[in-house]
C-alpha atoms as a PDB file:
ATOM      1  CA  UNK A   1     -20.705  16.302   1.014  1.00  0.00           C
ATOM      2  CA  UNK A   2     -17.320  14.871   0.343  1.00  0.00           C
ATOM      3  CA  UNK A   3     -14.061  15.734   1.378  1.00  0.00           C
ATOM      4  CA  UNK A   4     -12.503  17.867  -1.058  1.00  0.00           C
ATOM      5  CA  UNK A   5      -8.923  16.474  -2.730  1.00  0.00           C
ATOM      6  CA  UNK A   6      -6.180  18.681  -3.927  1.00  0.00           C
ATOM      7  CA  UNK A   7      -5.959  19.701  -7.430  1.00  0.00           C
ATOM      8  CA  UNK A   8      -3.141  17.268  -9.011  1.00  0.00           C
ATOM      9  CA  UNK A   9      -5.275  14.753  -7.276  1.00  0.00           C
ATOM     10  CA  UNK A  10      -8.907  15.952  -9.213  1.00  0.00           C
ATOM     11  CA  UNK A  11      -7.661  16.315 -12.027  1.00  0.00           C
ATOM     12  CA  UNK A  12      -6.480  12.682 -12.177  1.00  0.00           C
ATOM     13  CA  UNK A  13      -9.712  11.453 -11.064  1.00  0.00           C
ATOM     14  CA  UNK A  14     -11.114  13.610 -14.144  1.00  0.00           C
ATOM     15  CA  UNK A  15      -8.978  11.923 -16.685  1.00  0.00           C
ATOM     16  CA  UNK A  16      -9.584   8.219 -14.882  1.00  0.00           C
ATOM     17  CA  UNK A  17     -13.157   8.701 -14.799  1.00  0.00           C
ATOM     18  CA  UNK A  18     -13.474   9.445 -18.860  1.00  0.00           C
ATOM     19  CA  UNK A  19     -10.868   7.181 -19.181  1.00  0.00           C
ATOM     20  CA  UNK A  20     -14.108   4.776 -18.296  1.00  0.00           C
ATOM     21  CA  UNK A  21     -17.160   6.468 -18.970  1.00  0.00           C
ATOM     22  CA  UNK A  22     -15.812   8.484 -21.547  1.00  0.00           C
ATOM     23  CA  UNK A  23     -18.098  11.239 -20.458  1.00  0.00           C
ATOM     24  CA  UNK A  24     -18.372  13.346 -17.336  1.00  0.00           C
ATOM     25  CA  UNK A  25     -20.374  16.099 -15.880  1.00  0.00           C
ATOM     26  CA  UNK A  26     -19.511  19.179 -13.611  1.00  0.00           C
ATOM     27  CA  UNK A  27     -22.509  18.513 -11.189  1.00  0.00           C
ATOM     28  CA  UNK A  28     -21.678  14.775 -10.724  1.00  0.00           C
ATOM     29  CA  UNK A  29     -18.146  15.873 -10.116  1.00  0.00           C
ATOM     30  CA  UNK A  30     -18.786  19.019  -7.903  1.00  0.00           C
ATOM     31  CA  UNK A  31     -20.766  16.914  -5.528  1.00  0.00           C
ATOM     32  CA  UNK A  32     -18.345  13.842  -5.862  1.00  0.00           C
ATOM     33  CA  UNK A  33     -15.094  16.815  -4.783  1.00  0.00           C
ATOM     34  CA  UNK A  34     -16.772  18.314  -2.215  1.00  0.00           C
ATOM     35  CA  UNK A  35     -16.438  21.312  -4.464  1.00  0.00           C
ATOM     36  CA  UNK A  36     -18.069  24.239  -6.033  1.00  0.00           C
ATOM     37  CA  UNK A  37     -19.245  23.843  -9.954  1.00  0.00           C
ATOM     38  CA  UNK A  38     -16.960  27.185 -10.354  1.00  0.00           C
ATOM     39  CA  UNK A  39     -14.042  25.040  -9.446  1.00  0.00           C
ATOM     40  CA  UNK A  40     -15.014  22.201 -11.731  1.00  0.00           C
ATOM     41  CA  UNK A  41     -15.305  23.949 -14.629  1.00  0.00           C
ATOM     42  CA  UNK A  42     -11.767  26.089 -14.211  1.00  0.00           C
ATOM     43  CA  UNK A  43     -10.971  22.024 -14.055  1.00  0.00           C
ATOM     44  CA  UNK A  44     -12.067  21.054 -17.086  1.00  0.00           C
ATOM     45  CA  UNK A  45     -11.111  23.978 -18.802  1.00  0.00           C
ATOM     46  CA  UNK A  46      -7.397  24.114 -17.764  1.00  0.00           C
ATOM     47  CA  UNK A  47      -7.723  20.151 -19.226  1.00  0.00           C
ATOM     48  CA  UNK A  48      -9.299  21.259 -22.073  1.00  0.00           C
ATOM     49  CA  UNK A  49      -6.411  23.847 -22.623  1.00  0.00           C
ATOM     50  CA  UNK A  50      -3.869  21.509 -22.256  1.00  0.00           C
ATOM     51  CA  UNK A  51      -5.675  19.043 -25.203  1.00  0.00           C
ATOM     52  CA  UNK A  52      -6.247  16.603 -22.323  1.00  0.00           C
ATOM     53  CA  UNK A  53     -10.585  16.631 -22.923  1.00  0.00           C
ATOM     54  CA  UNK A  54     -13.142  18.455 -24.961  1.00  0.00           C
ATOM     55  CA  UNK A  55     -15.464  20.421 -23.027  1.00  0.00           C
ATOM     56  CA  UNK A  56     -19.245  20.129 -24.002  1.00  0.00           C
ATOM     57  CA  UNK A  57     -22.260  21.899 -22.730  1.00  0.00           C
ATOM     58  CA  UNK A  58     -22.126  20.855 -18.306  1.00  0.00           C
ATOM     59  CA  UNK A  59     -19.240  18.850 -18.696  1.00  0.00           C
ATOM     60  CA  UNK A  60     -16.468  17.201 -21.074  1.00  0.00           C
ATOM     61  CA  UNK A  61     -15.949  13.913 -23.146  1.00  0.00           C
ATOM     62  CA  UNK A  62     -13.078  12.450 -23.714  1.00  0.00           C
ATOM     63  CA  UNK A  63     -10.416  13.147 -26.783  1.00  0.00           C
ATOM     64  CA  UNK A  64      -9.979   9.524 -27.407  1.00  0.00           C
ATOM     65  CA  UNK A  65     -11.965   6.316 -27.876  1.00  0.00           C
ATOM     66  CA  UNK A  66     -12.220   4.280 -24.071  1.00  0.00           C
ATOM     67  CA  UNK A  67     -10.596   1.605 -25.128  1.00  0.00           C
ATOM     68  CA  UNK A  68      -7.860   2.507 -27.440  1.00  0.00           C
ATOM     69  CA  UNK A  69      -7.442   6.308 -25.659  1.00  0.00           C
ATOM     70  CA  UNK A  70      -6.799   4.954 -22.176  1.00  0.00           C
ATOM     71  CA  UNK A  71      -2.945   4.938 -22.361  1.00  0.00           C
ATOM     72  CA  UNK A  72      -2.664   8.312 -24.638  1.00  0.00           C
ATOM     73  CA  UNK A  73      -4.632   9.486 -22.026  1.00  0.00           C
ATOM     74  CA  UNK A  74      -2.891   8.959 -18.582  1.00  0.00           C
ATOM     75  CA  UNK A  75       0.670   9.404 -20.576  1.00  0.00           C
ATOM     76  CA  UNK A  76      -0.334  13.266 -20.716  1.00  0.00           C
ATOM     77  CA  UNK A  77      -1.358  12.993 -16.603  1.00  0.00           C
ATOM     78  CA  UNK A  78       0.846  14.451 -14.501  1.00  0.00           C
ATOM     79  CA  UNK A  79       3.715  14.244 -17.147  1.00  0.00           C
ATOM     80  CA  UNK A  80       6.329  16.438 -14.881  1.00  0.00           C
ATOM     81  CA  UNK A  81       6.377  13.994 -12.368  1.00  0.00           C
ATOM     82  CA  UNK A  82       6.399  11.024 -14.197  1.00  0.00           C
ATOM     83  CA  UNK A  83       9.271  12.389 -16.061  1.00  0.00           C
ATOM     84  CA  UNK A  84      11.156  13.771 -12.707  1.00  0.00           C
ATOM     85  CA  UNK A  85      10.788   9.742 -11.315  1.00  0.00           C
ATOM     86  CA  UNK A  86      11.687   8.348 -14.530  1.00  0.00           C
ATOM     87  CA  UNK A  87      14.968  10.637 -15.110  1.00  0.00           C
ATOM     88  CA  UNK A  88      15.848   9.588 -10.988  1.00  0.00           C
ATOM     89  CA  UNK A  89      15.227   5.678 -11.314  1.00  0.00           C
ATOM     90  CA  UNK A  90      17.160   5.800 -15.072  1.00  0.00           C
ATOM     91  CA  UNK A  91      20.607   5.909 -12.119  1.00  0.00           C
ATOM     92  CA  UNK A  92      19.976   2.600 -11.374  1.00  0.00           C
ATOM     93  CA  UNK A  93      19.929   0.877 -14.616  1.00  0.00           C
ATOM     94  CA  UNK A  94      23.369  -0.023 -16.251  1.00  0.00           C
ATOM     95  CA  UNK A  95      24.587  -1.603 -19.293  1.00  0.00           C
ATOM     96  CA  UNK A  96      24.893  -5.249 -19.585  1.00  0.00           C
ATOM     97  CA  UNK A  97      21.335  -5.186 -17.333  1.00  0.00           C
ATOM     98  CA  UNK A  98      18.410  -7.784 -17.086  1.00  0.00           C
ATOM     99  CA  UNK A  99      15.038  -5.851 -16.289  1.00  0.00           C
ATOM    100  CA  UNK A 100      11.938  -6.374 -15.976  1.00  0.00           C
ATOM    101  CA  UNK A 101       9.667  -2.959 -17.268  1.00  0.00           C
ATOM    102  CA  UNK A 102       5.490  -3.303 -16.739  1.00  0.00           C
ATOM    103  CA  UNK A 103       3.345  -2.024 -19.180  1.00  0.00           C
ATOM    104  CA  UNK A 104       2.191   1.783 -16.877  1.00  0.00           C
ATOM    105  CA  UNK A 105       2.873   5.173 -18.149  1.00  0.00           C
ATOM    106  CA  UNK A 106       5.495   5.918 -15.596  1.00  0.00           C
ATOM    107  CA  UNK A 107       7.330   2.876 -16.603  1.00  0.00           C
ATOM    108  CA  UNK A 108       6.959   3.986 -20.229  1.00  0.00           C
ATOM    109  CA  UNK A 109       8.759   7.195 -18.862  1.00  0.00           C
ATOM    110  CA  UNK A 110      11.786   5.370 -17.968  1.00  0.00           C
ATOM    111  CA  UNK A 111      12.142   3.200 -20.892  1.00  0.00           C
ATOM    112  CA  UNK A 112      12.753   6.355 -22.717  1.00  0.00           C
ATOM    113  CA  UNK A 113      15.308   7.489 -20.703  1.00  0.00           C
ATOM    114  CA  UNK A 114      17.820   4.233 -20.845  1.00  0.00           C
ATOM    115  CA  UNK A 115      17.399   3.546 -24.680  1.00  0.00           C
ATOM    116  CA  UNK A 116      21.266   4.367 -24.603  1.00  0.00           C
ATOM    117  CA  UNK A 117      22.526   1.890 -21.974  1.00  0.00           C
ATOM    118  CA  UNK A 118      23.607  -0.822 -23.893  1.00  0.00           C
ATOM    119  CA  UNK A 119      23.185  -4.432 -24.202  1.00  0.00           C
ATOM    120  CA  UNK A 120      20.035  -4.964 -22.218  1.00  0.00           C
ATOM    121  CA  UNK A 121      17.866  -7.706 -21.933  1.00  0.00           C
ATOM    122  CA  UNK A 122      14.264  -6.090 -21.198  1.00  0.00           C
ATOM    123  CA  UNK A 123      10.871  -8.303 -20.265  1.00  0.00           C
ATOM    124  CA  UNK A 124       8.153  -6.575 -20.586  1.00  0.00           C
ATOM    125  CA  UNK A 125       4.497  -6.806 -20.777  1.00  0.00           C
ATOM    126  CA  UNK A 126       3.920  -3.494 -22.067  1.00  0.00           C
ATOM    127  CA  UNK A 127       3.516  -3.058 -26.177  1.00  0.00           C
ATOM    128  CA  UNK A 128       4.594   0.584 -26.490  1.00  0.00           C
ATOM    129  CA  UNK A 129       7.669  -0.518 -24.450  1.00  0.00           C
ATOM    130  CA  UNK A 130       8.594  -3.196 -26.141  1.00  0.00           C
ATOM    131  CA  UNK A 131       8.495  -1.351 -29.854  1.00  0.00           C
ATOM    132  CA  UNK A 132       9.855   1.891 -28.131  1.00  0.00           C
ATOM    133  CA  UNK A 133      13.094  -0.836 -27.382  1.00  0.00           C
ATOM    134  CA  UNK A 134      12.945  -2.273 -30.432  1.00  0.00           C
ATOM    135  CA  UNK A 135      13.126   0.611 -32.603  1.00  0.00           C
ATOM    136  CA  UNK A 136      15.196   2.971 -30.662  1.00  0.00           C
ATOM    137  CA  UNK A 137      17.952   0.661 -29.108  1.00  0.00           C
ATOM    138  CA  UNK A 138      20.085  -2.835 -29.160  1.00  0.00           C
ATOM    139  CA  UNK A 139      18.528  -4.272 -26.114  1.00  0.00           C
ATOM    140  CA  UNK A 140      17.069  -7.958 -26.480  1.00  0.00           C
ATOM    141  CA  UNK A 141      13.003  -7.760 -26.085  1.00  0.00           C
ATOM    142  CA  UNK A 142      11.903 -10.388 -24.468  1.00  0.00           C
ATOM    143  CA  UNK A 143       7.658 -10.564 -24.409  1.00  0.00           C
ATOM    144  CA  UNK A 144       6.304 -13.886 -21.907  1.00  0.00           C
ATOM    145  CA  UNK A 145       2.779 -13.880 -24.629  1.00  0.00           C
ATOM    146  CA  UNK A 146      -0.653 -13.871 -23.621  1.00  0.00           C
ATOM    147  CA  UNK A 147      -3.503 -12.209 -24.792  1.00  0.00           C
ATOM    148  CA  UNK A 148      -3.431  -8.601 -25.373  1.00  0.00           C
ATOM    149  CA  UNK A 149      -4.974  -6.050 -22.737  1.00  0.00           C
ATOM    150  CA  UNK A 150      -6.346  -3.082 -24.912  1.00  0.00           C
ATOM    151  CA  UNK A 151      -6.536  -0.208 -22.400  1.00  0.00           C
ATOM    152  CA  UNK A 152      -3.091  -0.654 -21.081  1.00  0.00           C
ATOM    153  CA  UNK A 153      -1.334  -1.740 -24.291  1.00  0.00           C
ATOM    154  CA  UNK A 154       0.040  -4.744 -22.107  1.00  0.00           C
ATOM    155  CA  UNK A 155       0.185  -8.624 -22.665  1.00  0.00           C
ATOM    156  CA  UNK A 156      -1.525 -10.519 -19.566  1.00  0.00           C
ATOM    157  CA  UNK A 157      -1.973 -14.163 -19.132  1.00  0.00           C
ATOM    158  CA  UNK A 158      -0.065 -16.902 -17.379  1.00  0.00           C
ATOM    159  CA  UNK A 159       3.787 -15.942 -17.353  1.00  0.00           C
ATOM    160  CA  UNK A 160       5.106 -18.258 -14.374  1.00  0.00           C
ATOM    161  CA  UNK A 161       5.743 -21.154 -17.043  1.00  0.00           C
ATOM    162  CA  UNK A 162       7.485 -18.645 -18.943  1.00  0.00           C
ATOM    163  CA  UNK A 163       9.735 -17.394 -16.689  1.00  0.00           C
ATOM    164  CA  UNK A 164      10.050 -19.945 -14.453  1.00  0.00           C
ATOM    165  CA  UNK A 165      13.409 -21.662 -14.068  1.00  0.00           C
ATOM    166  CA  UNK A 166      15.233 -19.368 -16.778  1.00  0.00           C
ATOM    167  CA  UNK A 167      17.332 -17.258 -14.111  1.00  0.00           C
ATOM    168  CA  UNK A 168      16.389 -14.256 -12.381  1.00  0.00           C
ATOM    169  CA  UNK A 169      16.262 -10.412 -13.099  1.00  0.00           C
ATOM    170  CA  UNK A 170      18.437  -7.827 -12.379  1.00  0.00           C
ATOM    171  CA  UNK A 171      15.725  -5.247 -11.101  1.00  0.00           C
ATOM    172  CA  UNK A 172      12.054  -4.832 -11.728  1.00  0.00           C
ATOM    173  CA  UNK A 173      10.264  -1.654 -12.390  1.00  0.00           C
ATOM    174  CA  UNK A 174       6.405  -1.557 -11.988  1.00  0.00           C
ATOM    175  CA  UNK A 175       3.646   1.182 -11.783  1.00  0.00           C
ATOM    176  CA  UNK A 176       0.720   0.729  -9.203  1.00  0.00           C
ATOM    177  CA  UNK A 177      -2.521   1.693  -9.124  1.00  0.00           C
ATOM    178  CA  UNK A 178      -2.098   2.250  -5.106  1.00  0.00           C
ATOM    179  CA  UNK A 179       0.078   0.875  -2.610  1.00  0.00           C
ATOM    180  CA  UNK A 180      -0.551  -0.276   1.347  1.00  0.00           C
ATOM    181  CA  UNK A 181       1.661  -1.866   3.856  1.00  0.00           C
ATOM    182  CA  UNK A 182      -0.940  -4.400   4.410  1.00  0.00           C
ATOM    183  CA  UNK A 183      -1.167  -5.436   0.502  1.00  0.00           C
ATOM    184  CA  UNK A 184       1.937  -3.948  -0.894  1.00  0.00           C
ATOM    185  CA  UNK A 185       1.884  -2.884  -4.860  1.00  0.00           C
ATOM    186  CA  UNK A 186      -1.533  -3.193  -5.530  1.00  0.00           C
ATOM    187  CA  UNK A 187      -3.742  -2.966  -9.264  1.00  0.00           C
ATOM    188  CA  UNK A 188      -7.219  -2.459  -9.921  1.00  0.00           C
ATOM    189  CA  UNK A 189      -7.293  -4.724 -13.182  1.00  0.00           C
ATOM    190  CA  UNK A 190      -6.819  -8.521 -11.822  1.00  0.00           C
ATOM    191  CA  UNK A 191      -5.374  -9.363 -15.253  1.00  0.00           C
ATOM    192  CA  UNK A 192      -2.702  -6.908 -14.940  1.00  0.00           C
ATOM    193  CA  UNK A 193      -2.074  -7.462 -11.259  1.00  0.00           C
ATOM    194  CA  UNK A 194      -1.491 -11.121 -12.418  1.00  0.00           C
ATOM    195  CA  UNK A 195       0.610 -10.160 -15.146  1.00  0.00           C
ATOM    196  CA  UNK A 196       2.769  -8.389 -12.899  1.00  0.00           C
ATOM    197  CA  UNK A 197       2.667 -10.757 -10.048  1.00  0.00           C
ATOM    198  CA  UNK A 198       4.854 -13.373 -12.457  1.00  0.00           C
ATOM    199  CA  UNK A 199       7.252 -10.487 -13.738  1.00  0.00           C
ATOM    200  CA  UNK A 200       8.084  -9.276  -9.917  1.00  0.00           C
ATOM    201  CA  UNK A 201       8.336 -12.921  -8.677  1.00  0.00           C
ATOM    202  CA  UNK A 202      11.566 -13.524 -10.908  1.00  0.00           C
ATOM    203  CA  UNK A 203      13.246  -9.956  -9.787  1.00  0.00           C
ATOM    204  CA  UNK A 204      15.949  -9.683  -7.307  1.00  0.00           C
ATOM    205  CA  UNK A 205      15.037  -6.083  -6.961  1.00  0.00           C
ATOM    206  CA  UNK A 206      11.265  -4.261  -7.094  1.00  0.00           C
ATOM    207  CA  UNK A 207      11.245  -0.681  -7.542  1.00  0.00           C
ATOM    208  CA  UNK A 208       7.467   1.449  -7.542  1.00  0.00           C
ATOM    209  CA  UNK A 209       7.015   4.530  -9.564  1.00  0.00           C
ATOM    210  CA  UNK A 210       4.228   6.287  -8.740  1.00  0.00           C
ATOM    211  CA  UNK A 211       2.823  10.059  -8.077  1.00  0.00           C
ATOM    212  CA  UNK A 212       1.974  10.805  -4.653  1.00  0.00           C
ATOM    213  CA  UNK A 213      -2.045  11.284  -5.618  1.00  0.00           C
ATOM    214  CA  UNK A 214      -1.689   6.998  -5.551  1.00  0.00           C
ATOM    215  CA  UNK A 215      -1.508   6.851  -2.087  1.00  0.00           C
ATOM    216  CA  UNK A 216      -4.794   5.947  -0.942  1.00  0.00           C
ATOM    217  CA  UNK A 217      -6.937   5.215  -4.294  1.00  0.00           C
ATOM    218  CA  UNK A 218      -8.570   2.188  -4.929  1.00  0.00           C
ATOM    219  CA  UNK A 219      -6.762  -1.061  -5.525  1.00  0.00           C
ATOM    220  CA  UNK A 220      -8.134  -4.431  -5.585  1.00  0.00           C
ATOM    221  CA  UNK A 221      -5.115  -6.965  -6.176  1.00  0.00           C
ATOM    222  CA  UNK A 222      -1.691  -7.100  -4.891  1.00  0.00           C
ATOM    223  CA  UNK A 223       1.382  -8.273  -7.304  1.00  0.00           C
ATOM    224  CA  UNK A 224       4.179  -7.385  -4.516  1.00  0.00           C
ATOM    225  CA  UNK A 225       4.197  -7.517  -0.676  1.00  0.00           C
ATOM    226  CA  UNK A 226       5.422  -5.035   1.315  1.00  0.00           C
ATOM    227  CA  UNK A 227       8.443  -6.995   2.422  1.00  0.00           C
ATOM    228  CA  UNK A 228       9.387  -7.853  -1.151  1.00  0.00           C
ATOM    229  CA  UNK A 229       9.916  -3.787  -2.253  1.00  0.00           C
ATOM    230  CA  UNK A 230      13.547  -2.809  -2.587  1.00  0.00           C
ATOM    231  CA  UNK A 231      12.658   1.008  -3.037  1.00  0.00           C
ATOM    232  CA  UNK A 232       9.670   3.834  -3.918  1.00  0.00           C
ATOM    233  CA  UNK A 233      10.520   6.724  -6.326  1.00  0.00           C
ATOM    234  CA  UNK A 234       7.586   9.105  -5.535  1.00  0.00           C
ATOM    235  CA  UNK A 235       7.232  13.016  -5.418  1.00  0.00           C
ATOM    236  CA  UNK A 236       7.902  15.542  -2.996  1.00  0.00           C
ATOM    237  CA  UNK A 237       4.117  15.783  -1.956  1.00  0.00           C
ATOM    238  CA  UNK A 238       4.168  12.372   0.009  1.00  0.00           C
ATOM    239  CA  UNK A 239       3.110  12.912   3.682  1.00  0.00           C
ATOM    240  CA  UNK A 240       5.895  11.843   6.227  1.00  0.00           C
ATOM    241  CA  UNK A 241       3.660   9.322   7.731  1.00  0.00           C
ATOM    242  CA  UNK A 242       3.481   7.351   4.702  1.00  0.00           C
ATOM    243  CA  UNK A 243       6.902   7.698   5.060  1.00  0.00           C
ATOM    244  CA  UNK A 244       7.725   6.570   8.136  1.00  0.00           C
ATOM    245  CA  UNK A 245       5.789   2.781   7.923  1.00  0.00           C
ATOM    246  CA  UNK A 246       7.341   1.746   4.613  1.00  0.00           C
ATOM    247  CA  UNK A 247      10.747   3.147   6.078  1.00  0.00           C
ATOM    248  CA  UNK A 248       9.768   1.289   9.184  1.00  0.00           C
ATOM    249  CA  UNK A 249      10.068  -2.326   6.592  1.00  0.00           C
ATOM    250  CA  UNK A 250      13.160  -1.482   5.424  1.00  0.00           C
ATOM    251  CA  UNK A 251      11.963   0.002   2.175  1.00  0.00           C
ATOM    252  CA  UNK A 252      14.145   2.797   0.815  1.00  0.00           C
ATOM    253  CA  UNK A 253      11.868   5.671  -0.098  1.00  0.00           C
ATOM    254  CA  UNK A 254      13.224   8.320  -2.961  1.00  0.00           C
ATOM    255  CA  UNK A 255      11.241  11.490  -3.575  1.00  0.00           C
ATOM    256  CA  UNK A 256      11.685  14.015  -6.469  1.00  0.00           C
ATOM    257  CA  UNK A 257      10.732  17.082  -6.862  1.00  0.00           C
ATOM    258  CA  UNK A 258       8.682  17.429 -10.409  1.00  0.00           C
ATOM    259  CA  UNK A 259      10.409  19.224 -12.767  1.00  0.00           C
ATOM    260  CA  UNK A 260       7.843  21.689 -13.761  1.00  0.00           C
ATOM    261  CA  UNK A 261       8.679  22.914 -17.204  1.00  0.00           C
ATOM    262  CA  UNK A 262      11.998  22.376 -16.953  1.00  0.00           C
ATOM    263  CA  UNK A 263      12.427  19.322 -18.988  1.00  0.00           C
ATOM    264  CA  UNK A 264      15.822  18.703 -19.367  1.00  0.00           C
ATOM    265  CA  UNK A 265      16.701  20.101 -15.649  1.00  0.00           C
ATOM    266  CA  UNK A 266      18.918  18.531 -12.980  1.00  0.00           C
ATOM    267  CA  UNK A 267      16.033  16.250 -10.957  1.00  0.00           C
ATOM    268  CA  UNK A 268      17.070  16.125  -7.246  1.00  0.00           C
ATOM    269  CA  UNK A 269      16.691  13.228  -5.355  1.00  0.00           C
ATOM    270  CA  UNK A 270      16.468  12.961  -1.392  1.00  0.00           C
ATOM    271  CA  UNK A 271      16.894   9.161   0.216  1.00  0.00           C
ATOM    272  CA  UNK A 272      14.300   9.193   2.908  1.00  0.00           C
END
């Protein structure tokens, strides 16, 4: 039987898995927790509560389409914490600044924070981002082209002639699929670990926003090394050993408490 995973951590597995099968089923998902059916269906139905799936007879489907659904989909995943790492990384952006913003949900979270901070320049890969900029502030947009990546909203292709030789970035902000010491930032999709790979390249800074239920999923491409991170914004759940090797590399390692239903609340942030 498998190990069972916390809850935070199943129910992002849920939403990933009809993300791309667009269907799942409680006995396939008991056996694959290591948990009781009982447990998977107070799952599902907290998710279908929360307008996240729609349960059917021994399972649930999801809301959305596969394709066009994948992004509405993990924007509503663990939205606390995203918000909470969003609201702590907005500190580091000022006005006047260069950045480079990928095309993840968490990232998405912080481009709606800084829409005040004015006179940015802003590459980005990410569609929503780039119209959420355009519409709502006076920064310069700056998209490197390529073809368009459905399930992400994001543009991937070859960026490095783009950006190449046209000055560097202020500071980079990327999601990731999972992260490793050995392999650094890494992604699942290769096109969008490419994508990425060009847009961290020209950064003098890398930041990583990710939930703590990242840390050891599957991911099949690096865009960063290790050595190349300036600093993690995760949550409060990270285990201290995870801690200790990227601390070990220099990395600075922020973690935030979620802010739980207090949206507009003071998010604390401790420098590990």
């Amino acid at each position: 039987m498998a190990a069972s995973v916390g809850e935070g951590a199943r129910e992002h597995e849920i939403l990933m898995s009809l993300a791309a099968a667009g269907r799942v089923m409680i006995k396939d998902l008991a056996t694959r927790f290591g948990v009781s059916e009982v447990t998977v269906r107070k799952a599902l139905d907290a998710l279908a509560r929360r307008s996240l799936v729609r349960r059917i007879r021994g399972g649930a489907v999801a809301l959305d389409s596969v394709d066009e659904g994948a992004f509405n989909l993990r924007l509503r995943l663990e939205r606390e914490t995203k918000l909470s790492l969003a609201i702590a990384a907005s500190k580091l952006v000022h006005d006047g600044d260069t950045l480079a913003i990928d095309s993840s949900t968490s990232c998405y979270f912080l481009a709606q924070q800084i829409l005040d901070r004015r006179n940015l320049v802003v590459v980005t890969n990410g569609m929503r981002t780039a119209t959420l900029f355009m519409e709502h502030s006076n920064a310069m947009v700056l998209m490197p082209g390529g073809a368009l990546r459905r399930s992400s909203g994001s543009m991937v292709g070859q960026f490095a002639d783009v950006l190449q030789g046209r000055g560097r970035i202020d500071k980079g902000f990327f999601g990731v699929k999972s992260l490793s010491i050995e392999l650094g930032l890494l992604e699942l999709s290769s096109e969008e670990a490419e994508a990425k790979r060009y847009l961290a390249a020209a950064c003098e800074n890398t930041y990583a926003l990710f939930s703590s239920t990242k840390i050891g999923q599957l991911g099949l491409h690096s865009f960063a090394l290790a050595a190349s991170v300036t600093a993690l914004y995760t949550d409060t759940n990270v285990e201290a050993g995870f801690l200790d090797a990227w601390k070990s590399l220099g990395v600075e390692v922020n973690t935030i408490a979620p802010l739980g239903n207090r949206r507009h609340a003071t998010v604390e942030v401790e420098q590990q």
